[in-house]
C-alpha atoms as a PDB file:
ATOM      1  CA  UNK A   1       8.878  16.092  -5.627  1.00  0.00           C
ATOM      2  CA  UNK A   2      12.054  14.149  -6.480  1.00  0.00           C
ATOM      3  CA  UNK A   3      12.811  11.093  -7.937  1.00  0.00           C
ATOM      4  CA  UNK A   4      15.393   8.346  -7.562  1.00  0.00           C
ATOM      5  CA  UNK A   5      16.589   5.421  -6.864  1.00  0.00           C
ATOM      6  CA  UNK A   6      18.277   4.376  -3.311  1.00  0.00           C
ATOM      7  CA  UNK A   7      20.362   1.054  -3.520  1.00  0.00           C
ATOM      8  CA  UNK A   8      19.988  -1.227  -0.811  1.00  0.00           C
ATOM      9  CA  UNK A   9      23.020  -3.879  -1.496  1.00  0.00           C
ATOM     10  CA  UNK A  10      21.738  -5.526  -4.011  1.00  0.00           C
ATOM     11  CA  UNK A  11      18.233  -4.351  -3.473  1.00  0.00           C
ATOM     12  CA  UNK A  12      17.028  -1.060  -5.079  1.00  0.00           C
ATOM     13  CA  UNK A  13      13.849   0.802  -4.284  1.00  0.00           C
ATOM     14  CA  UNK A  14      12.004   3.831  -6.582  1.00  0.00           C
ATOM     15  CA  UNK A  15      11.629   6.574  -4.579  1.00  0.00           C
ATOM     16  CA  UNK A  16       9.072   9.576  -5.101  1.00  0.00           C
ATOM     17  CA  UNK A  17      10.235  12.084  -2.174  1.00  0.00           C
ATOM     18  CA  UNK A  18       8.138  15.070  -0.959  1.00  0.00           C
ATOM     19  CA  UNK A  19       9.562  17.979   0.739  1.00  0.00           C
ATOM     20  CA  UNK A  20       8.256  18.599   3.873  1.00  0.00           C
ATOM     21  CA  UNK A  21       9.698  20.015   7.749  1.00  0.00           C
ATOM     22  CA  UNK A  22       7.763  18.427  10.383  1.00  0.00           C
ATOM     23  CA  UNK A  23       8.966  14.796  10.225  1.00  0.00           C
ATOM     24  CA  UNK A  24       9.146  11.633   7.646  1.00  0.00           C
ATOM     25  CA  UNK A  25       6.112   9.980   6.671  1.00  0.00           C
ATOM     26  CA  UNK A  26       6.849   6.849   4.560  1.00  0.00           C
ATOM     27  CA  UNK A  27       3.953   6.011   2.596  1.00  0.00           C
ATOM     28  CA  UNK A  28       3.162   2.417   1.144  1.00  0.00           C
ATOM     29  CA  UNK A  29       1.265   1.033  -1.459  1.00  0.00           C
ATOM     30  CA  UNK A  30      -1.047  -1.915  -2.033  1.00  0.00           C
ATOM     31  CA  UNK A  31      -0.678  -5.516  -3.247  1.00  0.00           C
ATOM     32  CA  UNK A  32      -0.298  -4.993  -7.230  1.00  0.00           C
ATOM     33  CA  UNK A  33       0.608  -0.856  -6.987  1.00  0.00           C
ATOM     34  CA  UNK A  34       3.430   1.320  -7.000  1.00  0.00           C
ATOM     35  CA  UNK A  35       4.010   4.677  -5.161  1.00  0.00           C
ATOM     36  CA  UNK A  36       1.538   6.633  -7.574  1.00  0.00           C
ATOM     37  CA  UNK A  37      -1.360   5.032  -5.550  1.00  0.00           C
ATOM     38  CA  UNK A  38      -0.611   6.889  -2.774  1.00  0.00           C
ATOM     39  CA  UNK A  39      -0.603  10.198  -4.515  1.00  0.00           C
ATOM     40  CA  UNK A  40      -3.615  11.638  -2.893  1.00  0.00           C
ATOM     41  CA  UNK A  41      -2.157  11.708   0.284  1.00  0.00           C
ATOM     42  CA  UNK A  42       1.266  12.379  -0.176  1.00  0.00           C
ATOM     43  CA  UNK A  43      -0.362  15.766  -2.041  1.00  0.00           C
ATOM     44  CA  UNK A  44      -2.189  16.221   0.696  1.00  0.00           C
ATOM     45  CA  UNK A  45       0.340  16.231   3.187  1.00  0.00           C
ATOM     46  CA  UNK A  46       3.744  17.164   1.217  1.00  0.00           C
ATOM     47  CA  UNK A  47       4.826  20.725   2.335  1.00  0.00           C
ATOM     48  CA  UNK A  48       4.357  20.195   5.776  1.00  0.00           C
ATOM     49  CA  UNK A  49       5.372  16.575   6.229  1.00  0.00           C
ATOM     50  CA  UNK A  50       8.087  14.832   3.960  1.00  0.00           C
ATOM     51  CA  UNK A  51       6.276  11.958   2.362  1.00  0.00           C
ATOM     52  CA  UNK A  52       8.913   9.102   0.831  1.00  0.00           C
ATOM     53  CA  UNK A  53       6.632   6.824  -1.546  1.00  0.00           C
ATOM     54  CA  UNK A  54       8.115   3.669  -2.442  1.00  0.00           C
ATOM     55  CA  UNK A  55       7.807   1.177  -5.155  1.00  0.00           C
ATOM     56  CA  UNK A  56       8.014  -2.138  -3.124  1.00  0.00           C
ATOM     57  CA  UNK A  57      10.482  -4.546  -4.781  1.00  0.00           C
ATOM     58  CA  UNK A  58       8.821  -6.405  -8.310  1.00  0.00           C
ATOM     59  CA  UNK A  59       6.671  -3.459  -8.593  1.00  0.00           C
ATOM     60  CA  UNK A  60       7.074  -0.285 -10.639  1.00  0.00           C
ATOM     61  CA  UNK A  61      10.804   0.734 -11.237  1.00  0.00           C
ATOM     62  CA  UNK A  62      12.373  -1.091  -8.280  1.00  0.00           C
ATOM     63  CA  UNK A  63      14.290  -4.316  -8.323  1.00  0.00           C
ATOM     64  CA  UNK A  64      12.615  -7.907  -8.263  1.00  0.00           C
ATOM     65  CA  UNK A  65      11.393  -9.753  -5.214  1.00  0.00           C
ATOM     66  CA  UNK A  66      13.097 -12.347  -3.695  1.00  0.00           C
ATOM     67  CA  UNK A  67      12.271 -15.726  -5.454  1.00  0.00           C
ATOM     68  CA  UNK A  68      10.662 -16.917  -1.812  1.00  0.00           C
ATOM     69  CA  UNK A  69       8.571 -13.350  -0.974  1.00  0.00           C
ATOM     70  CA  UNK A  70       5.925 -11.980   1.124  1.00  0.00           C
ATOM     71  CA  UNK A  71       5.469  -9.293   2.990  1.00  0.00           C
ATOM     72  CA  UNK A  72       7.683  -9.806   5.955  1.00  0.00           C
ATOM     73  CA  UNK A  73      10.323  -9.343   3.388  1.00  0.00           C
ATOM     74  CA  UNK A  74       8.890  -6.235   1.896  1.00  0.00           C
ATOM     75  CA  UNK A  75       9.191  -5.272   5.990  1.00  0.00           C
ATOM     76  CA  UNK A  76      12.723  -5.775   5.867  1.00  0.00           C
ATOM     77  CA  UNK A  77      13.339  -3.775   2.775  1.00  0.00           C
ATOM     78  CA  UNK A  78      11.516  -0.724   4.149  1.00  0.00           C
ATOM     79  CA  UNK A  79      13.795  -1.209   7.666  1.00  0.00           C
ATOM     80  CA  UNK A  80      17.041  -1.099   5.837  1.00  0.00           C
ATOM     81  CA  UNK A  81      15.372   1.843   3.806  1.00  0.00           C
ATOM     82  CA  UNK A  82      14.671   3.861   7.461  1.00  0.00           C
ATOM     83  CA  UNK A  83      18.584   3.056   8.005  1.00  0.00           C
ATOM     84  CA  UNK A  84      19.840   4.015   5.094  1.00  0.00           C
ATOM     85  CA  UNK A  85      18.227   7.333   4.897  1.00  0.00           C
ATOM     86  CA  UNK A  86      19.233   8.190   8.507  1.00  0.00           C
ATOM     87  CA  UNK A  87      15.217   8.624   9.448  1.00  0.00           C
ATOM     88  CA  UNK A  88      14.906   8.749  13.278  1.00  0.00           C
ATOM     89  CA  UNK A  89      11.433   8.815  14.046  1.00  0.00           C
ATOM     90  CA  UNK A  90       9.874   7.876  10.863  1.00  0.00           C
ATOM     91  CA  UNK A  91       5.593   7.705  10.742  1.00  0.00           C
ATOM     92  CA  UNK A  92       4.031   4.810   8.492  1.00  0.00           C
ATOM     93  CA  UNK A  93       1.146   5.008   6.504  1.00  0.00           C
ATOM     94  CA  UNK A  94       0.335   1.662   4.426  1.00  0.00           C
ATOM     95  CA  UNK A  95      -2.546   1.111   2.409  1.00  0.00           C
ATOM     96  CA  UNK A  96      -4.022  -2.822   2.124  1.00  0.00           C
ATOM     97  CA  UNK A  97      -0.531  -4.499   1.625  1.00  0.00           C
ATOM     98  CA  UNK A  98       1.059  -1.769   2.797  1.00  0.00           C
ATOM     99  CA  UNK A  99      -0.284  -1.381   6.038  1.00  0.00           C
ATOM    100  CA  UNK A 100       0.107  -5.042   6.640  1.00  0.00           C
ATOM    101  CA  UNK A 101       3.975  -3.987   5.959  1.00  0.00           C
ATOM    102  CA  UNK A 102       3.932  -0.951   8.103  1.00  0.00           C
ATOM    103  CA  UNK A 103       2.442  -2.822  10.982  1.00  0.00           C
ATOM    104  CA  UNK A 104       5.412  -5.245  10.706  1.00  0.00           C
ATOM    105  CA  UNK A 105       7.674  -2.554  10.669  1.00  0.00           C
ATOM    106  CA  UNK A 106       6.287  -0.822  13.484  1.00  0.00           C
ATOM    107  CA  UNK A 107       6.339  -3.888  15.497  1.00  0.00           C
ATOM    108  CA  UNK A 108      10.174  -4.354  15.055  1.00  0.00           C
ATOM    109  CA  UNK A 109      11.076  -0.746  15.309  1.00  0.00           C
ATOM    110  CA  UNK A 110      10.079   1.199  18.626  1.00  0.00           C
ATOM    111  CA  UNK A 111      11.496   4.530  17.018  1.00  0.00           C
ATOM    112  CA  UNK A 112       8.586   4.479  14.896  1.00  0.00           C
ATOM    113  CA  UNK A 113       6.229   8.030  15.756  1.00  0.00           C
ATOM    114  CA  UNK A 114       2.844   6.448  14.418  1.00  0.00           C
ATOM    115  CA  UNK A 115       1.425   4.038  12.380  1.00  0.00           C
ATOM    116  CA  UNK A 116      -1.699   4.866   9.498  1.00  0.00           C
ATOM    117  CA  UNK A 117      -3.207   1.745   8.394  1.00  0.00           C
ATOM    118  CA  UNK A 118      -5.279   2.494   5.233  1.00  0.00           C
ATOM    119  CA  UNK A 119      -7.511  -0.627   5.191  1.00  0.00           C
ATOM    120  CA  UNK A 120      -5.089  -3.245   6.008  1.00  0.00           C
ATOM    121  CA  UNK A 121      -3.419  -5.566   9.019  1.00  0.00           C
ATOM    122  CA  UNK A 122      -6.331  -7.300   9.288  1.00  0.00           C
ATOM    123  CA  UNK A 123      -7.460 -10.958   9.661  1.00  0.00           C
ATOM    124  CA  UNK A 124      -7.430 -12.131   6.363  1.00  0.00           C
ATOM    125  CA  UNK A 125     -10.151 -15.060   5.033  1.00  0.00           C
ATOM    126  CA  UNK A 126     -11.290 -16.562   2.196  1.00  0.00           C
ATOM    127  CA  UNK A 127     -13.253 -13.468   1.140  1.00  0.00           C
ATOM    128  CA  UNK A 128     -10.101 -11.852   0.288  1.00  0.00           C
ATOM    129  CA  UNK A 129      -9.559 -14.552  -2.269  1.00  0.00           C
ATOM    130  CA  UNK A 130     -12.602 -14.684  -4.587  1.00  0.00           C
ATOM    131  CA  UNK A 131     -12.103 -10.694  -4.408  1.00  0.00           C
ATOM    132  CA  UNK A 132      -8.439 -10.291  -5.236  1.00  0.00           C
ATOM    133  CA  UNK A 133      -7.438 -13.485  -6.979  1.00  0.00           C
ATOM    134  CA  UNK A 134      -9.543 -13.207 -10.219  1.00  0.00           C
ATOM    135  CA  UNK A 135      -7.947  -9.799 -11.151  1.00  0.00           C
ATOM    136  CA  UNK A 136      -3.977 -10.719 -10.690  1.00  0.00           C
ATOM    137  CA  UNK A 137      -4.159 -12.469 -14.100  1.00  0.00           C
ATOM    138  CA  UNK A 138      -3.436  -9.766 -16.015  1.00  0.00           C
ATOM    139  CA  UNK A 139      -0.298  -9.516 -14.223  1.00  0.00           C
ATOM    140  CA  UNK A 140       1.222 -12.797 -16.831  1.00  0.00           C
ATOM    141  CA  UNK A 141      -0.826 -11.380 -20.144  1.00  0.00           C
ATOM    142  CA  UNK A 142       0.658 -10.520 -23.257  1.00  0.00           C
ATOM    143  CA  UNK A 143      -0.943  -7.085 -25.077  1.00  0.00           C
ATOM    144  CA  UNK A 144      -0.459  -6.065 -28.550  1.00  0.00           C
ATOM    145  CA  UNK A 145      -0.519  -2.090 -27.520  1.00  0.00           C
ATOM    146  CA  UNK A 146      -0.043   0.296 -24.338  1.00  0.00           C
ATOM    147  CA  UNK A 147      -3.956   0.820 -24.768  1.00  0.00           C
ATOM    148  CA  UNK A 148      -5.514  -2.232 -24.776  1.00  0.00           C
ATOM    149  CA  UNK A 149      -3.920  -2.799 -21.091  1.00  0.00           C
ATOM    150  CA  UNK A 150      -5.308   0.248 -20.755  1.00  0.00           C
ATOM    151  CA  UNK A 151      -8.584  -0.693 -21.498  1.00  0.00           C
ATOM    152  CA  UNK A 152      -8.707  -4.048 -19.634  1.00  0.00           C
ATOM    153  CA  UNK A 153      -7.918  -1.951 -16.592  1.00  0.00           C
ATOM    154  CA  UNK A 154     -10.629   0.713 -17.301  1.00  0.00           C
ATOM    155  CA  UNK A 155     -12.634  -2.643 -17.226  1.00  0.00           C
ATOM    156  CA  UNK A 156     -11.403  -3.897 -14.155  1.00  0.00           C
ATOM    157  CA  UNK A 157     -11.550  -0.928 -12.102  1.00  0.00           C
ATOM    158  CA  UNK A 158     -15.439  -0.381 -13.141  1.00  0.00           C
ATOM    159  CA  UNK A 159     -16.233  -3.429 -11.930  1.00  0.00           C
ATOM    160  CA  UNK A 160     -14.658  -2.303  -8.762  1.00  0.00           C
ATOM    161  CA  UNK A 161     -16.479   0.556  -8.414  1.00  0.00           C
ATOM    162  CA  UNK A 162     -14.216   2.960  -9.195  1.00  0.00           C
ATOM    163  CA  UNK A 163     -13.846   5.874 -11.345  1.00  0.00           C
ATOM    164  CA  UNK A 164     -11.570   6.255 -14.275  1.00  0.00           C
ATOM    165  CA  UNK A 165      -9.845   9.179 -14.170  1.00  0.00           C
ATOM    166  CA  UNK A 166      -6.592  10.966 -15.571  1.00  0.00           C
ATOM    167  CA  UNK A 167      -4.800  10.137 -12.224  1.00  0.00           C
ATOM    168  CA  UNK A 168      -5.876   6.034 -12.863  1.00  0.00           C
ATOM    169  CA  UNK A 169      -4.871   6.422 -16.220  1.00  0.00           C
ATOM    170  CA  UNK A 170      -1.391   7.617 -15.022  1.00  0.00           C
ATOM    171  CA  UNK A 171      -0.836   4.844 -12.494  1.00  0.00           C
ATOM    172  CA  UNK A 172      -1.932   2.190 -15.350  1.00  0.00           C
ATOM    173  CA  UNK A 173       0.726   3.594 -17.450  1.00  0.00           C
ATOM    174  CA  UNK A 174       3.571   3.389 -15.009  1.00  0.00           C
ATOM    175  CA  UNK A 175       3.069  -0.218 -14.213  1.00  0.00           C
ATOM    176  CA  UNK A 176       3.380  -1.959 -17.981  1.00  0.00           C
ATOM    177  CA  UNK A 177       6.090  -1.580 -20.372  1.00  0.00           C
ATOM    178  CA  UNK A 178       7.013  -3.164 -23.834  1.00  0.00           C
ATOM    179  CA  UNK A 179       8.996  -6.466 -24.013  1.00  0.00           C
ATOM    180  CA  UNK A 180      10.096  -7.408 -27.827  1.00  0.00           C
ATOM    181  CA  UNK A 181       7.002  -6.394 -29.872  1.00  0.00           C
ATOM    182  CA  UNK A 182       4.190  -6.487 -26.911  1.00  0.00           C
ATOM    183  CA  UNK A 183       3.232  -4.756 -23.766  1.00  0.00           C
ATOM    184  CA  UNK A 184       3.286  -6.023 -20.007  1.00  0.00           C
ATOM    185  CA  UNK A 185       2.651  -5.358 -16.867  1.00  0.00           C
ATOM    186  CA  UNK A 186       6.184  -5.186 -14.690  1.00  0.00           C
ATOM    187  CA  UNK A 187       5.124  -7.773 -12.015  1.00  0.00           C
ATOM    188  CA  UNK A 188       5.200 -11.528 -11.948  1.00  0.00           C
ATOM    189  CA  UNK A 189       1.938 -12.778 -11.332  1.00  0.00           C
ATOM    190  CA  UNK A 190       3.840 -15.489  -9.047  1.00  0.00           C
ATOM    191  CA  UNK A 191       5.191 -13.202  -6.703  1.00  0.00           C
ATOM    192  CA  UNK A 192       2.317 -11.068  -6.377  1.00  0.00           C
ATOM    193  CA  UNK A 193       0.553 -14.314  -5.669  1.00  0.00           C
ATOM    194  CA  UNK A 194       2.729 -15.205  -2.825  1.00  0.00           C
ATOM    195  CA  UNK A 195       2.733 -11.930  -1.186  1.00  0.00           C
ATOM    196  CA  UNK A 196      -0.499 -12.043  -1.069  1.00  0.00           C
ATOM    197  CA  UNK A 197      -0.773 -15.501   0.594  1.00  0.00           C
ATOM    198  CA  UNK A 198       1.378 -13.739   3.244  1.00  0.00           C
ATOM    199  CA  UNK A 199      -1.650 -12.267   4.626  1.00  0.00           C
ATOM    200  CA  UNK A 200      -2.006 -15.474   5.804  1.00  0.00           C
ATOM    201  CA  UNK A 201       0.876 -15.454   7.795  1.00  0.00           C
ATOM    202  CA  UNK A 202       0.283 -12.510   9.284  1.00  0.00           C
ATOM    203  CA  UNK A 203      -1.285 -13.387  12.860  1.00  0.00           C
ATOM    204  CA  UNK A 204      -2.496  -9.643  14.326  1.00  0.00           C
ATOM    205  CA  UNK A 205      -2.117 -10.830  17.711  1.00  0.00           C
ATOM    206  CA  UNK A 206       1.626 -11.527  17.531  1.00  0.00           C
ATOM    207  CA  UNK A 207       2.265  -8.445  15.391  1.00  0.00           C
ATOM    208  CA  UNK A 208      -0.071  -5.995  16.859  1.00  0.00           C
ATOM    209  CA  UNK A 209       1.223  -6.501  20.743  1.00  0.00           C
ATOM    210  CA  UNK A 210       4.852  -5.152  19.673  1.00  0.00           C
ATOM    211  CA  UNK A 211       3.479  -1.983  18.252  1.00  0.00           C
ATOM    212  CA  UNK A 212       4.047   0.860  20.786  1.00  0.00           C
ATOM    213  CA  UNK A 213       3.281   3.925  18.773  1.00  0.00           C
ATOM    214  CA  UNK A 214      -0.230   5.263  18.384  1.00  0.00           C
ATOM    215  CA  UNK A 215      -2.354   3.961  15.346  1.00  0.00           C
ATOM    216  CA  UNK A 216      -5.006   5.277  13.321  1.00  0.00           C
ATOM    217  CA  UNK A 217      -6.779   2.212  11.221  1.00  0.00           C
ATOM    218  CA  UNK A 218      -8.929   3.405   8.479  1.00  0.00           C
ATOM    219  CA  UNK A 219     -11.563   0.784   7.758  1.00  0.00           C
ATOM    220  CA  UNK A 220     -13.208   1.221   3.867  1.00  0.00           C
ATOM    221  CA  UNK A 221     -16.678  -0.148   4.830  1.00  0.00           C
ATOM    222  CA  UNK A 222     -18.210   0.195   1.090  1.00  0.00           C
ATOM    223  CA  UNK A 223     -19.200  -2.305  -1.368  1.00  0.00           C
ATOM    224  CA  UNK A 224     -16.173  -2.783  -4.229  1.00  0.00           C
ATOM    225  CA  UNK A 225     -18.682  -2.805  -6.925  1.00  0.00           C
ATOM    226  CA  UNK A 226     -20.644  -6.081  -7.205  1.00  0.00           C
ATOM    227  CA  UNK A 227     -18.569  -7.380  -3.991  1.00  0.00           C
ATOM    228  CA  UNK A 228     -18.568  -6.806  -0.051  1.00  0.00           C
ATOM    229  CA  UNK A 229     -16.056  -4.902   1.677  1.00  0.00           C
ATOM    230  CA  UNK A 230     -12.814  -6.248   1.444  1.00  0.00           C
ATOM    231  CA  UNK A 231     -12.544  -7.026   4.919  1.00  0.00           C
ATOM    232  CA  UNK A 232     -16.175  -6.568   7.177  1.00  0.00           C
ATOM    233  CA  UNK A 233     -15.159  -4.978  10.794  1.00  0.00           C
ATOM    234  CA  UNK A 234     -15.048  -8.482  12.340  1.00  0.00           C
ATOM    235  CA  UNK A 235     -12.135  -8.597  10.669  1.00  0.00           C
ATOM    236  CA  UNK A 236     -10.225  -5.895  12.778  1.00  0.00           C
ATOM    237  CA  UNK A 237     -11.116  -7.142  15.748  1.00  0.00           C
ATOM    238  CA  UNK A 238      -7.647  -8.634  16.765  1.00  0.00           C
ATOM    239  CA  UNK A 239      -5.680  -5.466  15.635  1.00  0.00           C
ATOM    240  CA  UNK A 240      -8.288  -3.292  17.265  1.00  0.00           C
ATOM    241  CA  UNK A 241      -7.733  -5.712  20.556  1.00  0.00           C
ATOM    242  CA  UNK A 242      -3.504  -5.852  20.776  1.00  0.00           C
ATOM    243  CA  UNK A 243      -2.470  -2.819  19.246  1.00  0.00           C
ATOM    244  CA  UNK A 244      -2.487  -0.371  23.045  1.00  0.00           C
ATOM    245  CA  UNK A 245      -3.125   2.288  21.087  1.00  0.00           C
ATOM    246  CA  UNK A 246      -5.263   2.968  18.833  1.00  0.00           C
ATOM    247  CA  UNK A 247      -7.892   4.677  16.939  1.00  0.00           C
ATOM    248  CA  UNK A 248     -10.431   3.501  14.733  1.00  0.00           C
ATOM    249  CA  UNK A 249     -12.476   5.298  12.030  1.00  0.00           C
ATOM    250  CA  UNK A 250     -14.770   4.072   9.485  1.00  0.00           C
ATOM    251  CA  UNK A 251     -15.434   5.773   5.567  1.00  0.00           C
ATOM    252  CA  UNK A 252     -17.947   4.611   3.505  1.00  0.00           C
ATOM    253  CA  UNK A 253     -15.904   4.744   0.743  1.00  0.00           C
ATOM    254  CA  UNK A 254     -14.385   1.180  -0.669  1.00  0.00           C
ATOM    255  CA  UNK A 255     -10.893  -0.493  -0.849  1.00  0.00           C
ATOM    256  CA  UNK A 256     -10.162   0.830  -3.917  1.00  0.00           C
ATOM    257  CA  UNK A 257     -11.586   4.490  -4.090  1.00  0.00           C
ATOM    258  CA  UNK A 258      -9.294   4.716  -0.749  1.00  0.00           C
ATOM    259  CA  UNK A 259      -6.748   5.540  -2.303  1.00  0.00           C
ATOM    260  CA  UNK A 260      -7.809   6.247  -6.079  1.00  0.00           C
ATOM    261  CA  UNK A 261     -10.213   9.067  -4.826  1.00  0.00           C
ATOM    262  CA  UNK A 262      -9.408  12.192  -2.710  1.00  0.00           C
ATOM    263  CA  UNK A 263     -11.482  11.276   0.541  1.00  0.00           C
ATOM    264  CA  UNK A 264     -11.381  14.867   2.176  1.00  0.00           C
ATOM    265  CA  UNK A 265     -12.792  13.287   5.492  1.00  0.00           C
ATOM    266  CA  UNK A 266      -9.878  10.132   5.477  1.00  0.00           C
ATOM    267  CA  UNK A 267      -7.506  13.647   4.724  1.00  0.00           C
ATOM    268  CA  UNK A 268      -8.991  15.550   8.016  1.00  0.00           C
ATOM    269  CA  UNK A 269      -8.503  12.389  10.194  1.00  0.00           C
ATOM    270  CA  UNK A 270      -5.090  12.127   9.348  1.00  0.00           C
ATOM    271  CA  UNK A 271      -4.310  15.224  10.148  1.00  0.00           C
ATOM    272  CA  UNK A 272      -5.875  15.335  13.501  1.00  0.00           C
ATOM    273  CA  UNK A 273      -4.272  11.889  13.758  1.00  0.00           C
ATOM    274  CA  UNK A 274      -0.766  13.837  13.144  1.00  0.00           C
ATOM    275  CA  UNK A 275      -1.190  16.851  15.357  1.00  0.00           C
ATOM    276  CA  UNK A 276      -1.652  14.689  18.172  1.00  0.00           C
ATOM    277  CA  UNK A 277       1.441  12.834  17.916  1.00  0.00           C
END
């Protein structure tokens, strides 16, 4: 796996790239993540498929947002990317944010091969909210050492169910750095917040009837801790009704543990999903 950077004008996007022969996958991450979440499956797949994991813009080691951004222009960022790497038939796979991204995308550009939506592109509510909102504060904190972020996201992350392993521990690290004499995390908690009230822009009727290419949506159907799903089926229904092709599967496994577990039977679908196509 290599690393670098790939300027886009005055845009520049992190890049973790996979080798791999039988086509481009590019692989997305979530609301408040960085290309590490999608490690699982870019492990899982790299040797066979090339799998380009980017940090989106104000996240990780890429350049800021835009002051006014959402996720439509996260979608334009990851079309210039396809351009500027000279990727014909590129696949998709988003998770949460991502996939709300890579449906965008997909809508736009009819070269796309497929389209993997990891638990996102849905209908978004106020449930979405009360789950999401209350953890983005740590995103403006101050912290006196690397490990007491650390431990505030051990925290977090049990609350949402999920494991803390070496891999979690990895993925908190990348995200903060020191400023002056304390630690932070590298995203403005007023960005994040309005790319995350671009779910609410995104109408899966409008988007969904441009996409051409077949889909596979992966619905996370468990509890996130104390919590309900983040999005109940209902919530699909749209996508599920204008995207022409598509398949839906559902893993009891929750939004989070998606992507910061390896979910063997998520792994075999996808790669059924990508024989086919």
């Amino acid at each position: 796996m290599k690393m670098y950077v790939k300027e886009l004008g005055k845009r520049s996007i992190q890049i973790a790239d996979y080798p791999g022969t039988k086509g481009t996958i590019i692989a997305i991450h979530g609301l408040t993540g960085n290309h590490k979440q999608m490690h699982y499956y870019a492990e899982m797949l790299t040797g066979t498929y090339r799998v380009i994991a980017v940090d989106l813009r104000g996240r990780g080691n890429s350049s800021e947002t835009d002051e006014q951004t959402s996720l439509f222009k996260h979608a334009e960022d990851i079309m210039s990317l396809i351009h500027e790497l000279d990727i014909e038939h590129p696949i998709l796979m988003g998770y949460s944010m991502g996939a709300f991204i890579s449906a965008v995308v997909a809508s736009k550009l009819k070269q796309v091969k497929g389209l993997i939506l990891l638990d996102g592109a849905a209908t978004s509510t106020q449930q979405q909210r009360d789950i999401v909102q209350p953890s983005l504060g740590r995103l403006s904190k101050e912290y006196d050492s690397k490990e007491s972020y650390i431990r505030e996201m051990r925290d977090i992350y049990s609350r949402l169910g999920v494991p803390w392993t070496d891999h979690l521990r990895n993925v908190a690290e990348y995200e903060i750095h020191k400023v002056d004499n304390h630690w932070e995390n590298k995203s403005s908690e007023s960005h994040i917040l309005a790319d995350f009230n671009s779910f609410y822009s995104f109408v899966p009727r409008e988007v969904c009837s441009q996409i051409a290419c077949p889909t596979l949506l992966v619905h996370a159907s468990g509890k996130i801790g104390q919590f309900p799903p983040l999005f109940y089926k209902e919530a699909y229904e749209d996508t599920q009704t204008y995207t022409d092709n598509i398949k839906t599967i559902v893993s009891d496994c929750n939004h989070y543990t998606m992507v910061f577990e390896n979910r063997e039977e998520i792994n075999q679908e996808i790669r059924t999903f990508l024989k086919k196509i």
